[in-house]
N, C-alpha and C. Protein backbone atom coordinates (compact mmCIF):
# COMPACT_ATOMS: atom_id res chain seq x y z
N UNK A 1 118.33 -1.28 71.00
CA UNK A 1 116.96 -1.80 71.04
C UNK A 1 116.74 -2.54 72.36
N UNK A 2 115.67 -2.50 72.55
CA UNK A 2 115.16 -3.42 73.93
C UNK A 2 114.15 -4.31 73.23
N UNK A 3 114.81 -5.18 73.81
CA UNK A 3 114.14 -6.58 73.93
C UNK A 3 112.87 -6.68 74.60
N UNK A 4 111.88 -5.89 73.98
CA UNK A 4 110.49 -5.97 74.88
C UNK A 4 109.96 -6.68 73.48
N UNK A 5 109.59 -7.96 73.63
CA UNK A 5 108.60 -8.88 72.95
C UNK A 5 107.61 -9.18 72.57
N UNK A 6 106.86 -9.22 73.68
CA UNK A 6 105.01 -9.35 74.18
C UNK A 6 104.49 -8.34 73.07
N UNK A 7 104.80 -7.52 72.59
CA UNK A 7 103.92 -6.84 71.59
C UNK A 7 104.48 -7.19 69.97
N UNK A 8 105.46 -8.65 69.88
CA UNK A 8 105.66 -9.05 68.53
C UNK A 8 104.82 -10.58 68.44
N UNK A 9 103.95 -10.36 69.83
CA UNK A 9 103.26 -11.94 69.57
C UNK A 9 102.17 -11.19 68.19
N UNK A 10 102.27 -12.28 66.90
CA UNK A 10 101.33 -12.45 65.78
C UNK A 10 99.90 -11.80 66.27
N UNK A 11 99.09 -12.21 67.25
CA UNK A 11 98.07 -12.04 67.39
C UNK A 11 97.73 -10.46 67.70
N UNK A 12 99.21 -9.93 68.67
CA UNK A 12 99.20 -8.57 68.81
C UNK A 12 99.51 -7.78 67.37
N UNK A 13 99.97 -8.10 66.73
CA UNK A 13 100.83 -7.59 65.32
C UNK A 13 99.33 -7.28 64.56
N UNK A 14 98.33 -8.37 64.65
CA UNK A 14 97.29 -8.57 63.54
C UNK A 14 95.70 -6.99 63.75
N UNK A 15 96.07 -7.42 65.44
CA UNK A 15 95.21 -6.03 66.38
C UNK A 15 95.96 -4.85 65.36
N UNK A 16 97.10 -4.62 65.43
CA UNK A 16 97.35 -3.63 65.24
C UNK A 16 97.34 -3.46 63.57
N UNK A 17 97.55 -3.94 63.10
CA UNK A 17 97.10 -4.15 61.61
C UNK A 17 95.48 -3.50 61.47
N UNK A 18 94.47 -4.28 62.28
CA UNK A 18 92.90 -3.74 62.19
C UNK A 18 93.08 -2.58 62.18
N UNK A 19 93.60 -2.05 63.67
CA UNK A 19 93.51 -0.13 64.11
C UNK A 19 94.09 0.53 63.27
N UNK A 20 95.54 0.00 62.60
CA UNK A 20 96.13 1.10 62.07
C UNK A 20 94.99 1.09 60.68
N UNK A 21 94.29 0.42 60.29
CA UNK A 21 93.14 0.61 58.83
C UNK A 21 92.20 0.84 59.33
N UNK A 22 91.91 0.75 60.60
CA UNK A 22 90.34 1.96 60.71
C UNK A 22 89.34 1.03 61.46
N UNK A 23 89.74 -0.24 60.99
CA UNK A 23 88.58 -1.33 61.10
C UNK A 23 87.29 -1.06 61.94
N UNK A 24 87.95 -0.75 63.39
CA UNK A 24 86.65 -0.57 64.34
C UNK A 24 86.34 1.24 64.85
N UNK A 25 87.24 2.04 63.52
CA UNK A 25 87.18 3.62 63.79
C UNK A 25 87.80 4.43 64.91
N UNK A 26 87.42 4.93 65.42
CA UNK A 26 88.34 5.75 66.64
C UNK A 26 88.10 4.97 67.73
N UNK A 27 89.23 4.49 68.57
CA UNK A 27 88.94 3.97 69.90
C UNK A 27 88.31 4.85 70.99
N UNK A 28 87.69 4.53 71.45
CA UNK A 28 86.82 4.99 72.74
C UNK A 28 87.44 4.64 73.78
N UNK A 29 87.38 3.29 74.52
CA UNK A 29 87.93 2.99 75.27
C UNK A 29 88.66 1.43 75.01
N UNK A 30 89.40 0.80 76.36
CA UNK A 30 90.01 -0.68 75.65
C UNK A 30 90.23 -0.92 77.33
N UNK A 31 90.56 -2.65 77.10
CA UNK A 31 90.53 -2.84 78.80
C UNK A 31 91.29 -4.48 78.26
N UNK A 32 92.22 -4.56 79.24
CA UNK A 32 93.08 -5.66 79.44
C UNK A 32 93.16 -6.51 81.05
N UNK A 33 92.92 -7.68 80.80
CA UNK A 33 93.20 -8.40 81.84
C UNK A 33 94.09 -9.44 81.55
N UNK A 34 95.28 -10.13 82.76
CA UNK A 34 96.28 -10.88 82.84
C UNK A 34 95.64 -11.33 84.05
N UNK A 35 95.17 -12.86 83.56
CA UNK A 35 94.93 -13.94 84.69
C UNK A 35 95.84 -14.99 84.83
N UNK A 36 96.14 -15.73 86.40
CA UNK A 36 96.57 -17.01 86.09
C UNK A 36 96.57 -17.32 87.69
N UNK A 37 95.88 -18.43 87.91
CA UNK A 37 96.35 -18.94 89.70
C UNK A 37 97.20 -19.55 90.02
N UNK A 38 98.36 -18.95 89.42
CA UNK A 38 100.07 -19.84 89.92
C UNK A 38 100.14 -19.17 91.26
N UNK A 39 99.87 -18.32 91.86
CA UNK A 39 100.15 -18.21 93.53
C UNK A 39 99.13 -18.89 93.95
N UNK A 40 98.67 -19.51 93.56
CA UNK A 40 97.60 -20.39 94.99
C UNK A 40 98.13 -21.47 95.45
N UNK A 41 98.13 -21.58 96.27
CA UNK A 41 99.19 -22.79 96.91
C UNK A 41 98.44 -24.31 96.64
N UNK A 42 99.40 -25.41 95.85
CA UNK A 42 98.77 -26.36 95.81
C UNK A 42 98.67 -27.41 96.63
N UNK A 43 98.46 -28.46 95.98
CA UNK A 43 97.89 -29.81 97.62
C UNK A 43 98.88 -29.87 98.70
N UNK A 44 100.44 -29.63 97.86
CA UNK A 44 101.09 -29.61 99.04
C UNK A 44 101.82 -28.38 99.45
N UNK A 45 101.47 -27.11 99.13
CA UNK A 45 101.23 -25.93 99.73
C UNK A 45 102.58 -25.20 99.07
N UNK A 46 102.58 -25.67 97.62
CA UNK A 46 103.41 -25.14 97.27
C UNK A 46 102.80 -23.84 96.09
N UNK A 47 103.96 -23.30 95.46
CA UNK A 47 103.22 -21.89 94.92
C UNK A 47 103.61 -22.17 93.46
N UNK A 48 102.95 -22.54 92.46
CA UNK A 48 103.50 -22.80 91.20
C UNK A 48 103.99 -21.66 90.30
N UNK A 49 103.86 -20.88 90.39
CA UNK A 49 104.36 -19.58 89.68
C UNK A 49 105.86 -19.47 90.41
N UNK A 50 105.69 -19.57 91.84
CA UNK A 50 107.51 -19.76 92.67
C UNK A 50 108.05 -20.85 91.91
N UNK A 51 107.67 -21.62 92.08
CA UNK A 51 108.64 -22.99 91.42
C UNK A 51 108.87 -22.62 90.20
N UNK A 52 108.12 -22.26 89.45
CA UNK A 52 108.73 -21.98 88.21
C UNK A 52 109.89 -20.82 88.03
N UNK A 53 109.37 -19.79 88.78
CA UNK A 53 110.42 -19.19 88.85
C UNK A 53 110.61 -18.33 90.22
N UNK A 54 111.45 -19.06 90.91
CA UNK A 54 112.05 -18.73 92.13
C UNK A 54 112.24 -16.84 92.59
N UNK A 55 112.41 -16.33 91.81
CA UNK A 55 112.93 -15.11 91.97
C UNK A 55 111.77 -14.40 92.43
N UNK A 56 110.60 -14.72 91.82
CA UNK A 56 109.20 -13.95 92.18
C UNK A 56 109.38 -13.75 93.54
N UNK A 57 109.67 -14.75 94.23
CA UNK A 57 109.60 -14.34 96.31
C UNK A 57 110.36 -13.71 97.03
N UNK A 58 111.16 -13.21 95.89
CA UNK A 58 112.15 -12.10 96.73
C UNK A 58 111.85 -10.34 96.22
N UNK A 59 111.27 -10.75 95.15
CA UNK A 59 110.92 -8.95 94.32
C UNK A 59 109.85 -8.52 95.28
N UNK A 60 110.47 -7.47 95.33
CA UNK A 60 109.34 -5.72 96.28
C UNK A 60 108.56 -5.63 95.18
N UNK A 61 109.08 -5.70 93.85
CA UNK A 61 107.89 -5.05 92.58
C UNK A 61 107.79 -6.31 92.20
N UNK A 62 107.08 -6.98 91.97
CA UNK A 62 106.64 -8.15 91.33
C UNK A 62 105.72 -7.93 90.22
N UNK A 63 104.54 -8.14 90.28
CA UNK A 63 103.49 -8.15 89.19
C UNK A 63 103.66 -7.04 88.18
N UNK A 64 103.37 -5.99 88.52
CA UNK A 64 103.40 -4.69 87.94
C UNK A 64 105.26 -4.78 86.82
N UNK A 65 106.04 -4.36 88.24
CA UNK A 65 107.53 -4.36 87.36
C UNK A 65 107.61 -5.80 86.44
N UNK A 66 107.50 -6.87 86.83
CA UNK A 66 108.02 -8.19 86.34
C UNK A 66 107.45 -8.50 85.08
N UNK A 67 106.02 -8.28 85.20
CA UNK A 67 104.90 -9.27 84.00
C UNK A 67 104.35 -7.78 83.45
N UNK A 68 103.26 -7.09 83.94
CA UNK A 68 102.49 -6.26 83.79
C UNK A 68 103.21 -5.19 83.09
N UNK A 69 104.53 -5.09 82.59
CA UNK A 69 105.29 -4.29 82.59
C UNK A 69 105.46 -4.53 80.81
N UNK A 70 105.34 -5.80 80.56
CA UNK A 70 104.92 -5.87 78.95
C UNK A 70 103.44 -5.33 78.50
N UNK A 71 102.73 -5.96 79.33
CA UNK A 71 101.18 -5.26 79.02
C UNK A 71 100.80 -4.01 78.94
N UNK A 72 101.79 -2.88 79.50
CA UNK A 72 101.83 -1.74 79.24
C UNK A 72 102.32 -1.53 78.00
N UNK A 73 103.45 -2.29 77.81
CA UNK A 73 104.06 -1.25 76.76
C UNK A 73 103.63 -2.55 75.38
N UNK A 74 102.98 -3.44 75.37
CA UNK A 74 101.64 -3.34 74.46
C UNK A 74 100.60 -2.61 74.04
N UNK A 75 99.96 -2.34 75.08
CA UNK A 75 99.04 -1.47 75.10
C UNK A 75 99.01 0.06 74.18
N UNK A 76 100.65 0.78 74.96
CA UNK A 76 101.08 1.32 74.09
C UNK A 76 101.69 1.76 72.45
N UNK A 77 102.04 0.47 72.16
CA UNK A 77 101.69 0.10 70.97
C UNK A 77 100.80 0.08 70.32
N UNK A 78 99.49 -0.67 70.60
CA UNK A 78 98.52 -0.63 70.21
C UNK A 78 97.67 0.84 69.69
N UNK A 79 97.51 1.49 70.64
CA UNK A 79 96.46 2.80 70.96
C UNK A 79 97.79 4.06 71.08
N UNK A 80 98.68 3.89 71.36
CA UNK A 80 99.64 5.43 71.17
C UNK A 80 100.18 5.68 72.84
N UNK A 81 100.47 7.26 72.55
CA UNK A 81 100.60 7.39 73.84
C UNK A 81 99.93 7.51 74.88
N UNK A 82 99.84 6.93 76.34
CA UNK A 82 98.74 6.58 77.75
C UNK A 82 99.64 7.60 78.33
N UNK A 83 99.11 8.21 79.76
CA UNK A 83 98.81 9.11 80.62
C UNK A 83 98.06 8.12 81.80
N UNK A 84 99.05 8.25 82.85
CA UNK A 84 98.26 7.19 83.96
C UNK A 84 97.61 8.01 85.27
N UNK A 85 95.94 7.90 85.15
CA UNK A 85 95.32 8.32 86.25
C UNK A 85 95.27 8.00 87.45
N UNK A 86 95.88 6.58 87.30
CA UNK A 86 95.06 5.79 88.95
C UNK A 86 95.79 5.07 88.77
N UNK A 87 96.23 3.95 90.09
CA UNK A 87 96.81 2.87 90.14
C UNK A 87 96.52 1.76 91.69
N UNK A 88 96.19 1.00 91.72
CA UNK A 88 96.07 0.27 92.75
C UNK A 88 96.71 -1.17 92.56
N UNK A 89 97.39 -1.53 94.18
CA UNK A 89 98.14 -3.36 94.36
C UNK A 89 97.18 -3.52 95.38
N UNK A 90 97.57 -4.74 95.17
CA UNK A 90 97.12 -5.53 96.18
C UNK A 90 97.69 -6.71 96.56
N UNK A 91 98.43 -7.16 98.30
CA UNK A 91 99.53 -7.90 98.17
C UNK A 91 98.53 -9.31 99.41
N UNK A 92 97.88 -10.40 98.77
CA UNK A 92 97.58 -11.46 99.49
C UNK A 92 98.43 -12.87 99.94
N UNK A 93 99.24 -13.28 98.87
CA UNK A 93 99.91 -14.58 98.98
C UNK A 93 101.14 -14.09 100.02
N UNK A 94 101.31 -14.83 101.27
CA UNK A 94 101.84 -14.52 101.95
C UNK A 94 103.44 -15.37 101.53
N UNK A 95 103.74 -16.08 100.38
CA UNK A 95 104.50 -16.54 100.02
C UNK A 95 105.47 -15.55 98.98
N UNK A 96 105.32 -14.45 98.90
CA UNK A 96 105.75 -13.01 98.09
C UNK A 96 106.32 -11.87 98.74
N UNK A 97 106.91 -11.06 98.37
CA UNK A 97 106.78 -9.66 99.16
C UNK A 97 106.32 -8.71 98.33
N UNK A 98 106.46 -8.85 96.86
CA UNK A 98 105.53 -8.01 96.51
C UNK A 98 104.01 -8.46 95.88
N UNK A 99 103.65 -7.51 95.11
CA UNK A 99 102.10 -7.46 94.78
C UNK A 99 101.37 -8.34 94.13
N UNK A 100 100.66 -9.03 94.02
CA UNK A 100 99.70 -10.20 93.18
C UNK A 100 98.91 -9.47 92.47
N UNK A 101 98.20 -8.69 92.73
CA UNK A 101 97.47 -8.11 91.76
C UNK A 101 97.85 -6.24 91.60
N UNK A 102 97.28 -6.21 90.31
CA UNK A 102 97.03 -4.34 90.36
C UNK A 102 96.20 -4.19 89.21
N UNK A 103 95.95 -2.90 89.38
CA UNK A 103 95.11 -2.36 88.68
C UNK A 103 95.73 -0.87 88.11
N UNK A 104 95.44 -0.49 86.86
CA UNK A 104 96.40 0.76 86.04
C UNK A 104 94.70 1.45 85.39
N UNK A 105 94.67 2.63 86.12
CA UNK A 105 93.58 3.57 84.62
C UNK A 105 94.10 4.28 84.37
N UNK A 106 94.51 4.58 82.88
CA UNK A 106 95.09 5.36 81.92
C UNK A 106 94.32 5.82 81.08
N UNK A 107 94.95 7.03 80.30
CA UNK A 107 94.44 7.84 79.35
C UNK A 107 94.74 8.23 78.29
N UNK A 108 94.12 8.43 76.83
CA UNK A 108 95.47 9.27 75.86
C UNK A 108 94.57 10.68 75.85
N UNK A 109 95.85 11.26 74.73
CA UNK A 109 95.56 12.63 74.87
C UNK A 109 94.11 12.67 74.29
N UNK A 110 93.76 11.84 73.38
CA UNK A 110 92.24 12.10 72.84
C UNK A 110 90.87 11.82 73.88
N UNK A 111 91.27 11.49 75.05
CA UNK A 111 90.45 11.19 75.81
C UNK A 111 90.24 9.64 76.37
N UNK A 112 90.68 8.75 75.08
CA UNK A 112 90.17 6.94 75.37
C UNK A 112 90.66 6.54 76.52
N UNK A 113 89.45 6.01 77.95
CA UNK A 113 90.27 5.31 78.47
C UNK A 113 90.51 4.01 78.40
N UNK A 114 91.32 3.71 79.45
CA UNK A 114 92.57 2.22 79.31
C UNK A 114 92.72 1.75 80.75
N UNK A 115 92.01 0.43 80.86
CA UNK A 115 92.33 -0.14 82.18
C UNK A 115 92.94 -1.64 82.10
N UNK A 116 93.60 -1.44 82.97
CA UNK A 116 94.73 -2.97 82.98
C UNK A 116 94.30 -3.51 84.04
N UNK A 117 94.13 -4.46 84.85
CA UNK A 117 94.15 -5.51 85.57
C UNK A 117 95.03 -6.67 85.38
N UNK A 118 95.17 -6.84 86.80
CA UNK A 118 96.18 -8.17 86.71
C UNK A 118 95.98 -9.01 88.11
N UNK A 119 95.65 -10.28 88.10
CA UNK A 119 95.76 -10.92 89.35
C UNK A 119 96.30 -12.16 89.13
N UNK A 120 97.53 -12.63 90.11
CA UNK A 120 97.97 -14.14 89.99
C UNK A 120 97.71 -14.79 90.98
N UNK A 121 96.28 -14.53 91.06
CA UNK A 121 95.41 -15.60 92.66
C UNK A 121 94.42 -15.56 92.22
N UNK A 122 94.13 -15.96 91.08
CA UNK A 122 92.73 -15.86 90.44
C UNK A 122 92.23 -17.05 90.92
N UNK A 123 91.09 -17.48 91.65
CA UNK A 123 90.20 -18.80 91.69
C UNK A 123 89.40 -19.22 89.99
N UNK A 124 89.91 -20.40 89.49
CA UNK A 124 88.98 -20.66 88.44
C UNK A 124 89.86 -20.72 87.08
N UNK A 125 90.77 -20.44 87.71
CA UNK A 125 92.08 -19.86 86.47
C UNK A 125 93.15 -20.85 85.83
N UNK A 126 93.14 -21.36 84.92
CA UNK A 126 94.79 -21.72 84.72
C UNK A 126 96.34 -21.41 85.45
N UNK A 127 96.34 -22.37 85.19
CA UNK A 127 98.11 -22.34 86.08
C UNK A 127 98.75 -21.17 84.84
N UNK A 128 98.67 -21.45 84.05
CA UNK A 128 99.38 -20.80 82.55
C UNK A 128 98.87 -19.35 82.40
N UNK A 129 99.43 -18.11 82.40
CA UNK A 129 99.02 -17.18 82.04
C UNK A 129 98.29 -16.29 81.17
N UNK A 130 96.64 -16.16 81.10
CA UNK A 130 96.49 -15.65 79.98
C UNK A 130 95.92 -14.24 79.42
N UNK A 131 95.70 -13.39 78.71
CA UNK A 131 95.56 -12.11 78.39
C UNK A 131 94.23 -12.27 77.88
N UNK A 132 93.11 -11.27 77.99
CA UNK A 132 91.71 -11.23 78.03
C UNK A 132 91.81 -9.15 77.40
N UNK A 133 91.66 -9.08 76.40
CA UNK A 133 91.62 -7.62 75.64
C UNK A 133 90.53 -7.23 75.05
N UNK A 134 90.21 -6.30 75.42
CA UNK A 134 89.14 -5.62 74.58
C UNK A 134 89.28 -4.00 73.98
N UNK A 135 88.80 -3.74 72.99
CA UNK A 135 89.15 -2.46 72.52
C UNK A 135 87.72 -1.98 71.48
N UNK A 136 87.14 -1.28 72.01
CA UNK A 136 85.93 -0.51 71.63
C UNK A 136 86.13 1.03 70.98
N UNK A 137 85.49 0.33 69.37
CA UNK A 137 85.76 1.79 68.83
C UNK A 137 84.68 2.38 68.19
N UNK A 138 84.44 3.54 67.31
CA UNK A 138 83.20 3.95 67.11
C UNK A 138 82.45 3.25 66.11
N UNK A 139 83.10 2.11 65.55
CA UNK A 139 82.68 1.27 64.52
C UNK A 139 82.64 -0.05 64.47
N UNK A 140 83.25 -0.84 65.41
CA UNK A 140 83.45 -2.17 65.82
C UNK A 140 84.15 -2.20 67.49
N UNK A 141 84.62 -3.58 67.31
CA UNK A 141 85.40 -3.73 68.56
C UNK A 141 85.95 -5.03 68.43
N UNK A 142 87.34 -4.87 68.78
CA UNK A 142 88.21 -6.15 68.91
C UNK A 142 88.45 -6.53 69.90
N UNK A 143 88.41 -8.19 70.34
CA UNK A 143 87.83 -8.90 71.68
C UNK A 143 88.64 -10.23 71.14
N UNK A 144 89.92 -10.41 72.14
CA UNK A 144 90.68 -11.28 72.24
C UNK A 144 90.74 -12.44 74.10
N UNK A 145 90.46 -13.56 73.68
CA UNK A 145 90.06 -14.36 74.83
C UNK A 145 90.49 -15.39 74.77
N UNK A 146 91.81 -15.85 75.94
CA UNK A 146 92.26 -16.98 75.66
C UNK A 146 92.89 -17.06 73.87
N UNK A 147 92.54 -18.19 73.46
CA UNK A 147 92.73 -18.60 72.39
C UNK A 147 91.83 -18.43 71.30
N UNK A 148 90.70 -17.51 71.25
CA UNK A 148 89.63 -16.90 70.14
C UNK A 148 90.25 -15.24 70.48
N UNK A 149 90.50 -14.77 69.30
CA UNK A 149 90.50 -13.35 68.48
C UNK A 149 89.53 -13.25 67.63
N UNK A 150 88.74 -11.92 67.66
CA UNK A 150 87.72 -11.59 67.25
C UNK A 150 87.44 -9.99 66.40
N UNK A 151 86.88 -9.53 65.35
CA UNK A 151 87.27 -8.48 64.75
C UNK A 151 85.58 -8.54 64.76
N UNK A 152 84.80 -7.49 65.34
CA UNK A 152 83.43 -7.70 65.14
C UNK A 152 83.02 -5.99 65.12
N UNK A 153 82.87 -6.20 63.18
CA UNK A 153 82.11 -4.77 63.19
C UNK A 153 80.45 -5.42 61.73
N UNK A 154 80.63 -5.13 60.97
CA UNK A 154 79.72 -5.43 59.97
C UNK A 154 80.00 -7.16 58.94
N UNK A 155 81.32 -6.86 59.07
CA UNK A 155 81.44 -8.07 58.46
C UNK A 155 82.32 -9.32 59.85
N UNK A 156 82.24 -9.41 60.89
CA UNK A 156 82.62 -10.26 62.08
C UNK A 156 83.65 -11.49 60.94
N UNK A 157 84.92 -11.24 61.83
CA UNK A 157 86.03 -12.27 61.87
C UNK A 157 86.44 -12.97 62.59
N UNK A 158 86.67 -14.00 62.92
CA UNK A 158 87.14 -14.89 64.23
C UNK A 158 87.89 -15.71 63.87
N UNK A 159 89.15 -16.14 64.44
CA UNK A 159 90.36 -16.65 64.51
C UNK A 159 90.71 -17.16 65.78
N UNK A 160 91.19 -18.74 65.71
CA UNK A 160 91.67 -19.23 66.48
C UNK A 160 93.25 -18.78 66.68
N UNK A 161 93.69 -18.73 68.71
CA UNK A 161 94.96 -18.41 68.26
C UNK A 161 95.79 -19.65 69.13
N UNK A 162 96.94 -19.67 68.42
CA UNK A 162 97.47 -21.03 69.02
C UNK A 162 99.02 -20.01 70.39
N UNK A 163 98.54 -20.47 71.30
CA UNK A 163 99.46 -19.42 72.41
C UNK A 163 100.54 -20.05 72.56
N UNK A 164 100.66 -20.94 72.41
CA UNK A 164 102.35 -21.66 72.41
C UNK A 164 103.67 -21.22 71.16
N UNK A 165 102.47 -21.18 69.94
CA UNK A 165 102.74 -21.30 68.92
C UNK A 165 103.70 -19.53 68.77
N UNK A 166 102.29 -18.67 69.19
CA UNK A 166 102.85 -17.73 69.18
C UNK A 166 103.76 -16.49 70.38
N UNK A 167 103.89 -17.52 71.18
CA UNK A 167 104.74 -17.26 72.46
C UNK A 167 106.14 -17.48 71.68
N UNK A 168 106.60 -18.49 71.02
CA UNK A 168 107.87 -18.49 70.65
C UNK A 168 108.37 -18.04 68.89
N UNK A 169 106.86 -17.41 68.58
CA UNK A 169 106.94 -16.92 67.59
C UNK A 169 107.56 -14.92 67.68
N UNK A 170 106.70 -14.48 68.75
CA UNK A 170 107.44 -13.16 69.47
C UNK A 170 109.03 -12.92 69.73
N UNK A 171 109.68 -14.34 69.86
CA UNK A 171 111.07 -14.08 70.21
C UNK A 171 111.71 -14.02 68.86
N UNK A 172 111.03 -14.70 67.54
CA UNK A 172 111.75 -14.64 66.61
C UNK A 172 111.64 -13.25 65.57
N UNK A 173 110.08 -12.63 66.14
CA UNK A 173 109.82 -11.37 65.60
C UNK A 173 111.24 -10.41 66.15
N UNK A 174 110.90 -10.44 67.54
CA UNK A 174 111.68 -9.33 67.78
C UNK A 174 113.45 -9.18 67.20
N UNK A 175 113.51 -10.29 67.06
CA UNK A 175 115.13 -10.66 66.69
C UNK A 175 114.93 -10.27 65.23
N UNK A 176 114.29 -10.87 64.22
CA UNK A 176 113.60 -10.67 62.88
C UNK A 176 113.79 -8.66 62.82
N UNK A 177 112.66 -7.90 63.65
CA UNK A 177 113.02 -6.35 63.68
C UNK A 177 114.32 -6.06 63.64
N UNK A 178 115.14 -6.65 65.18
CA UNK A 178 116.72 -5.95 65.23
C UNK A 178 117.75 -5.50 63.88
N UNK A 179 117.20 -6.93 63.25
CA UNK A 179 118.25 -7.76 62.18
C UNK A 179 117.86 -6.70 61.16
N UNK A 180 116.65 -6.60 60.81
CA UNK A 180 115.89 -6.10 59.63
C UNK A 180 116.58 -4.33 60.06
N UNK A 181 116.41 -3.70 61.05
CA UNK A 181 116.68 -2.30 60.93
C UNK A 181 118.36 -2.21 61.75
N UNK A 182 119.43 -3.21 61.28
CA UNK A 182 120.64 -3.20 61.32
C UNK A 182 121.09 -3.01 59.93
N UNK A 183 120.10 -4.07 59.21
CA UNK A 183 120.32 -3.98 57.41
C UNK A 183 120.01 -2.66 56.84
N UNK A 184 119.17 -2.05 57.48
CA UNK A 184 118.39 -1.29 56.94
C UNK A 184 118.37 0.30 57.08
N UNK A 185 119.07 0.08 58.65
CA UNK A 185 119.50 1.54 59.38
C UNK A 185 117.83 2.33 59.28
N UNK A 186 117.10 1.41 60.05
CA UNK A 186 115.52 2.04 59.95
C UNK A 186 115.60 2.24 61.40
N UNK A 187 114.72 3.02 62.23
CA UNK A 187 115.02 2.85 63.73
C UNK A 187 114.34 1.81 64.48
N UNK A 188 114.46 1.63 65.39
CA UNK A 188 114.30 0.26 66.01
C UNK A 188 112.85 0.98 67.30
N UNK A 189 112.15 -0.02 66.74
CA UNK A 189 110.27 0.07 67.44
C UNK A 189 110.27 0.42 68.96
N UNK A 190 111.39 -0.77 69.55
CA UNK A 190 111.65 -0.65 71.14
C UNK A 190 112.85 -0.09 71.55
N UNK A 191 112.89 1.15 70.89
CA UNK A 191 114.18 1.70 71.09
C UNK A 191 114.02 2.13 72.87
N UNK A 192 115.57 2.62 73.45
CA UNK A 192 115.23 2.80 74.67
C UNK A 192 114.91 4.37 74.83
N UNK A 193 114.57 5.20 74.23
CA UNK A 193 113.46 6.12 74.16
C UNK A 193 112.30 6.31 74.34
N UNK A 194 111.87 5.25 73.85
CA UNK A 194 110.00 4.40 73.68
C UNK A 194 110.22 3.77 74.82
N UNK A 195 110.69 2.84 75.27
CA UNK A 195 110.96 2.09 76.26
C UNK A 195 110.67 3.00 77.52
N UNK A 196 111.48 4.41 77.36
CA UNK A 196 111.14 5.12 78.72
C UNK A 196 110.12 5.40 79.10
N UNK A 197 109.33 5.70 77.96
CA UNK A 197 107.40 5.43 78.01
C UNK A 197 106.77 4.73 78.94
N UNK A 198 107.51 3.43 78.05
CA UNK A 198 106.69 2.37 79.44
C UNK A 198 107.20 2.67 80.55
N UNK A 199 108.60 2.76 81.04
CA UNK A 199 108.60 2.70 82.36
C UNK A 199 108.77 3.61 83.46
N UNK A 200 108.17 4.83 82.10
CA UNK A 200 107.43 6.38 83.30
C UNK A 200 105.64 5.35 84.07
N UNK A 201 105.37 5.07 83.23
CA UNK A 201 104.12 4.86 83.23
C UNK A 201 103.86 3.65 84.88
N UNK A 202 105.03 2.66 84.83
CA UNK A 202 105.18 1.79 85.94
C UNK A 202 105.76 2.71 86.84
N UNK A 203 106.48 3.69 86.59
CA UNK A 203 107.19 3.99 87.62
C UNK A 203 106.29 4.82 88.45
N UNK A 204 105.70 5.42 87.73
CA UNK A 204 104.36 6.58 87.98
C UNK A 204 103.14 6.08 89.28
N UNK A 205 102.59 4.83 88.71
CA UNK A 205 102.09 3.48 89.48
C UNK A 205 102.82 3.45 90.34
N UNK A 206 103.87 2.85 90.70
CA UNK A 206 103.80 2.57 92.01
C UNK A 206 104.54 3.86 92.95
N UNK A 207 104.44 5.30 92.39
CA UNK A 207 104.88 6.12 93.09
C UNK A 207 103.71 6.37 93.93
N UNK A 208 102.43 6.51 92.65
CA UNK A 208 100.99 6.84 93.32
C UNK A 208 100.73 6.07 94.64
N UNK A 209 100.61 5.07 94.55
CA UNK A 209 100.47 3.86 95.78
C UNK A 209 101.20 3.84 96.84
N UNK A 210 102.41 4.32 96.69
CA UNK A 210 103.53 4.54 97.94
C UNK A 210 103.11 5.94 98.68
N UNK A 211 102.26 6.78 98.13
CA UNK A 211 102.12 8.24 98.80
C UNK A 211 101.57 7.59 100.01
């Protein structure tokens, strides 16, 4: 199993609970953004996303491979299998060598598209990283922001979500799965099969961009 997490945070678990019952009908399209202005250099010109973690200023793949690299294979979870059309970086903080932002348009076989964004030089933004989702289907649409989750078709649901809470609640899911299909000899969700999914899909990205 691989230890890919980000798609055992509660709030992601609950999305997927709606889709797999129909809630908002066939997806059309869905669109994800990952904000946070930890590369902006602060008063004293330092880079808070570096300090926190040092390693960022030496990676060629940064955003995309490092972070963005769960948001895919969320995504995938969510909606099935993606097909990637397009891909664009973009490399500003001169405190990096690789990319601050990108952009992913994807596809499934039914047609829905899927766009990712990501920038860590956002003006206006939290230091703290946060995920902005939307998913439009022929009957509703689910719209996750910050800390409000939202289920809005005929009968509208809204839920506060607590992101701390369920940041360290994901590490105990995924461990919770391992354990559960060791007992169980069930197969394991992030097997490294599935896993290769996601990282045709990154790898694909930044082949496009290097032509």
């Amino acid at each position: 199993m691989v230890h890919e997490n980000w798609r055992f945070r509660p709030h992601y678990r609950l999305i997927a609970q709606w889709l797999n019952k129909g809630l908002i009908g066939k997806v059309r399209q869905a669109s994800m953004t990952i904000l946070t202005s930890g590369l902006l250099p602060d008063a004293e010109g330092r880079l808070p996303a570096v300090e926190r973690q040092p390693f960022f200023a030496t990676l060629d793949r940064l955003l995309l491979m490092e972070v963005m690299i769960h948001h895919v294979d969320t995504l995938r979870y969510l909606l099935g299998p993606l097909e990637l059309q397009g891909a664009s970086f973009g490399h500003s903080c001169q405190g990096l060598r690789g990319e601050d932002r990108a952009t992913l348009l994807m596809s499934s076989p039914s047609g829905m598209g899927v766009v990712l964004n990501g920038d860590f030089m956002a003006w206006g933004c939290p230091l703290a990283q946060y995920d902005k989702l939307k998913i439009f289907g022929e009957r509703g649409t689910i719209r996750f922001m910050k800390t409000t989750l939202q289920l809005i078709n005929e009968n509208t649901i809204t839920q506060s979500v607590d992101l701390d809470a369920n940041y360290m609640a994901s590490y105990r899911g995924a461990i919770k799965h391992f354990l559960d299909c060791l007992a169980s000899g069930s197969p394991f969700e992030t097997s490294p099969v599935d896993n290769l999914e996601t990282l045709k899909l990154v790898e694909d990205a930044y082949a496009r961009v290097s032509r």
